[in-house]
N, C-alpha and C. Protein backbone atom coordinates (compact mmCIF):
# COMPACT_ATOMS: atom_id res chain seq x y z
N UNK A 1 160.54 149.95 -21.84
CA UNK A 1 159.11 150.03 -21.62
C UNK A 1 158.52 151.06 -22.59
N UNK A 2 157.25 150.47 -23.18
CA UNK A 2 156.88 152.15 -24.07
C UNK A 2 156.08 152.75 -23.37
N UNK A 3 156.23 153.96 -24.31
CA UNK A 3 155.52 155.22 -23.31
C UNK A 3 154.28 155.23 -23.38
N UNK A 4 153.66 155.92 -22.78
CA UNK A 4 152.11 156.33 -22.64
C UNK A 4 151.56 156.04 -24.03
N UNK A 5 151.46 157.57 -24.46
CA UNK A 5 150.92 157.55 -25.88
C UNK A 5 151.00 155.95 -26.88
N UNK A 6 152.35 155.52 -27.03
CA UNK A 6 151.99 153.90 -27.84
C UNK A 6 150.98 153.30 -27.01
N UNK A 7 151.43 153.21 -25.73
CA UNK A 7 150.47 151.96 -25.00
C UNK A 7 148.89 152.72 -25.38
N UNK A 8 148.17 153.66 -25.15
CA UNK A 8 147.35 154.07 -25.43
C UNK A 8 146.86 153.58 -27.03
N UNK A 9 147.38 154.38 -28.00
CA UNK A 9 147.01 154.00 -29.55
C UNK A 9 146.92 152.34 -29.33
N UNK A 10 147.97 151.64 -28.80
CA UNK A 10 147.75 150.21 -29.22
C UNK A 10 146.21 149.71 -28.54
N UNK A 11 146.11 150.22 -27.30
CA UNK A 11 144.69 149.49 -26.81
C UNK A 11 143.27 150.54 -27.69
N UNK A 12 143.48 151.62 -27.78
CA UNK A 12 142.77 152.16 -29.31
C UNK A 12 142.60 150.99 -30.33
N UNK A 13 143.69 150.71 -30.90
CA UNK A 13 143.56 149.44 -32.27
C UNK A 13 143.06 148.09 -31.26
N UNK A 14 143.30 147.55 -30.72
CA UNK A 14 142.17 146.51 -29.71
C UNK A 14 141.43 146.43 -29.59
N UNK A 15 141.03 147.61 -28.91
CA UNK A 15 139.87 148.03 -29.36
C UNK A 15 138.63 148.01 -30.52
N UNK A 16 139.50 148.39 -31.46
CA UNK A 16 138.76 148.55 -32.56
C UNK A 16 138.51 147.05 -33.14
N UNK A 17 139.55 145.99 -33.03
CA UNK A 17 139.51 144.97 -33.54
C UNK A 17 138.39 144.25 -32.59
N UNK A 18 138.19 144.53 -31.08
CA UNK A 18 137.30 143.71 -30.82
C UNK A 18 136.12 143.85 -31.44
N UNK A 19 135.60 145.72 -31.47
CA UNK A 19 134.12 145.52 -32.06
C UNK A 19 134.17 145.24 -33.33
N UNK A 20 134.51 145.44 -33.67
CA UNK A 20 134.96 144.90 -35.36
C UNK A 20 134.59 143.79 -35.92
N UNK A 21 134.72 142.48 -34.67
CA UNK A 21 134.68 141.21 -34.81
C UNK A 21 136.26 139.94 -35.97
N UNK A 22 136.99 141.26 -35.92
CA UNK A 22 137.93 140.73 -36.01
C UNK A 22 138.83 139.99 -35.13
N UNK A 23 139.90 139.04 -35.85
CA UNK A 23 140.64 138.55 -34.88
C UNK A 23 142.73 138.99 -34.73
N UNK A 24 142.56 139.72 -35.94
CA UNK A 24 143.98 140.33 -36.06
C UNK A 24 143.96 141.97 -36.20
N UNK A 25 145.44 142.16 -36.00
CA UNK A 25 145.77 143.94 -36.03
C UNK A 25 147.06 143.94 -36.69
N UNK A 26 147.24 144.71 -37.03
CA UNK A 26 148.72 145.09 -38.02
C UNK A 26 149.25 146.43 -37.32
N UNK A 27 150.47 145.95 -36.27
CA UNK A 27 151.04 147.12 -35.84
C UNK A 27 151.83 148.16 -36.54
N UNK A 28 152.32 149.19 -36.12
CA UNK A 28 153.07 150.15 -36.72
C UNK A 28 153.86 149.38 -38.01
N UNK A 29 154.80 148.38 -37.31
CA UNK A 29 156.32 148.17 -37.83
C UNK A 29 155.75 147.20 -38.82
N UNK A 30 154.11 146.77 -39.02
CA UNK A 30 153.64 146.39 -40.41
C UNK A 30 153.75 144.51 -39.67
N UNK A 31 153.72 144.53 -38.18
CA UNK A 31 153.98 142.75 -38.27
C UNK A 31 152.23 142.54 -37.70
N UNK A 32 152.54 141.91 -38.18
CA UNK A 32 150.63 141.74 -37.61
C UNK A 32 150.42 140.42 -37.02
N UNK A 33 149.18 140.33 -36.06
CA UNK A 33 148.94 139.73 -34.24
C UNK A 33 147.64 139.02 -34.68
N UNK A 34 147.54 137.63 -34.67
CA UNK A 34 146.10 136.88 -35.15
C UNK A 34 146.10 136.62 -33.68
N UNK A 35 144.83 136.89 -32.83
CA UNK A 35 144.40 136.25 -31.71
C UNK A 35 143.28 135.34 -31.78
N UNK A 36 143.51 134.07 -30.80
CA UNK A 36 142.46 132.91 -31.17
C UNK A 36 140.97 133.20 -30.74
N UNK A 37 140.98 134.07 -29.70
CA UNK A 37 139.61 134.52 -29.37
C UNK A 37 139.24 135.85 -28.66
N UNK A 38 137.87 136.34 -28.90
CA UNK A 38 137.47 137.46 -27.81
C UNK A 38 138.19 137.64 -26.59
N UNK A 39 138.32 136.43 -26.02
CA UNK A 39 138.64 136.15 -24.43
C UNK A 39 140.29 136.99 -24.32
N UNK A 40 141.03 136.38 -25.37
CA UNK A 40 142.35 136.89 -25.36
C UNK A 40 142.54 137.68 -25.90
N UNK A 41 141.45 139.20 -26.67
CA UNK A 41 141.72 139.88 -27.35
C UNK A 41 141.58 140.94 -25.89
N UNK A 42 140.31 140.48 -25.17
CA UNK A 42 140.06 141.21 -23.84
C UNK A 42 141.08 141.21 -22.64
N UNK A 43 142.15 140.12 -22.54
CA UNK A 43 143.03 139.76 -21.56
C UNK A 43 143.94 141.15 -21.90
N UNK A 44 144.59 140.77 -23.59
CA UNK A 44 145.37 141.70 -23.88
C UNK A 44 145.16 143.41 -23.51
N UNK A 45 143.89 143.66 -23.63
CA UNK A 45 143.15 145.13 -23.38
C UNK A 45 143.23 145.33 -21.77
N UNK A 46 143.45 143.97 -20.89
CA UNK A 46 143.09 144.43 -19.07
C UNK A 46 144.98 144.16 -19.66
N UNK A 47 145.33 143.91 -19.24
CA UNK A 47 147.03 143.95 -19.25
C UNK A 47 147.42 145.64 -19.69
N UNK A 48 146.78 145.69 -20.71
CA UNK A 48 147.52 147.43 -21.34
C UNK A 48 146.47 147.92 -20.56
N UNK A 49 145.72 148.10 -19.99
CA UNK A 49 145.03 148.90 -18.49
C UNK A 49 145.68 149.12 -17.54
N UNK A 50 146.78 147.95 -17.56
CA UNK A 50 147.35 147.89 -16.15
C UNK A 50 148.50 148.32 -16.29
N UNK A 51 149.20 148.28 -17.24
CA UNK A 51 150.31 149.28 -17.77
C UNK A 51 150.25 150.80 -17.66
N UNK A 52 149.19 151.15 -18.61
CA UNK A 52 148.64 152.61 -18.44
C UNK A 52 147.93 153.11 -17.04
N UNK A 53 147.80 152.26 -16.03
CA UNK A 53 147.58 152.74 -14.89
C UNK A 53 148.83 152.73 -14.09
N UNK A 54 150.09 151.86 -13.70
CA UNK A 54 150.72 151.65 -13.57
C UNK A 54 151.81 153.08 -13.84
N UNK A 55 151.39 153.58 -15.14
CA UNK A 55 152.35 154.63 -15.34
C UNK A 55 151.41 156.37 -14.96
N UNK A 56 150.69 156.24 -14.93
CA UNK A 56 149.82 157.29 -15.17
C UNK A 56 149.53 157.42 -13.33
N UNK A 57 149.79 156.63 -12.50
CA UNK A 57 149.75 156.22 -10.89
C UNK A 57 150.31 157.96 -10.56
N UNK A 58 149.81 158.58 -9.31
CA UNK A 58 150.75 159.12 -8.97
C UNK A 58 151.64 158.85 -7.68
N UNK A 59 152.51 158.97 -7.46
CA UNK A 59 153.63 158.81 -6.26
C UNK A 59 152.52 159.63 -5.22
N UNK A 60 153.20 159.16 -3.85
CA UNK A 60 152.36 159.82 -2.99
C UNK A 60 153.72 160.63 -2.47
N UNK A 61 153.59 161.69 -1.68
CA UNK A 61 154.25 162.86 -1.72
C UNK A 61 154.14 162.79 -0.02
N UNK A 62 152.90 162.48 0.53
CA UNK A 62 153.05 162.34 1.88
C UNK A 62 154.52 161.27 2.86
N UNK A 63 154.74 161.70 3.44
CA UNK A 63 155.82 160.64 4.36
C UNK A 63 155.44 160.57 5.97
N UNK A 64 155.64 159.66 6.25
CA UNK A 64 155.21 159.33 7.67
C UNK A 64 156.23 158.69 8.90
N UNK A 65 156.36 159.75 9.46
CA UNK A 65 157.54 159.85 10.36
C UNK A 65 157.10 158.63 11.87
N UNK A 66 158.00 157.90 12.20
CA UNK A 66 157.65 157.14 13.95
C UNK A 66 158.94 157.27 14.35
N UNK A 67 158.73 157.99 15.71
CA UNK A 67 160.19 157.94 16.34
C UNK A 67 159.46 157.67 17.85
N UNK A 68 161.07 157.11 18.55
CA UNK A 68 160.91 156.78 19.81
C UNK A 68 162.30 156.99 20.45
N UNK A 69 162.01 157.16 21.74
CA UNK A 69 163.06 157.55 22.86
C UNK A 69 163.62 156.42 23.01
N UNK A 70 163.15 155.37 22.93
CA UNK A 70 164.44 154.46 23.19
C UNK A 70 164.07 153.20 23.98
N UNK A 71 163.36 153.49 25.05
CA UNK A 71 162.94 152.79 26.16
C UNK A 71 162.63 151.39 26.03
């Protein structure tokens, strides 16, 4: 899984390509991503939202005890 920071920069460059009115990006490793439309340039941007929330979540720390006698 990548970490924060990539997932971040990459929806940065998404970003940029949407207002841009472009339809491609050229990642790090130089391979570059033609998308057919706005629609799927925006899908890609809620997906890496949900990643970066997903990781950035915090655990909850509370625990919640039920006990019973038995009866």
């Amino acid at each position: 899984m990548p970490d924060l920071t990539k997932l971040r920069q990459h929806r940065e460059a998404l970003e940029g390509v949407r207002y841009s009115g472009t339809r491609s990006i050229r990642d790090s490793n130089g391979q570059e991503v033609v998308y057919r439309s706005q629609g799927e340039i925006e899908r890609a941007i809620a997906a890496l939202d949900s990643e970066i929330a997903a990781l950035t979540r915090r655990r909850s720390s509370l625990i919640h005890l039920q006990t019973s006698k038995g009866f």
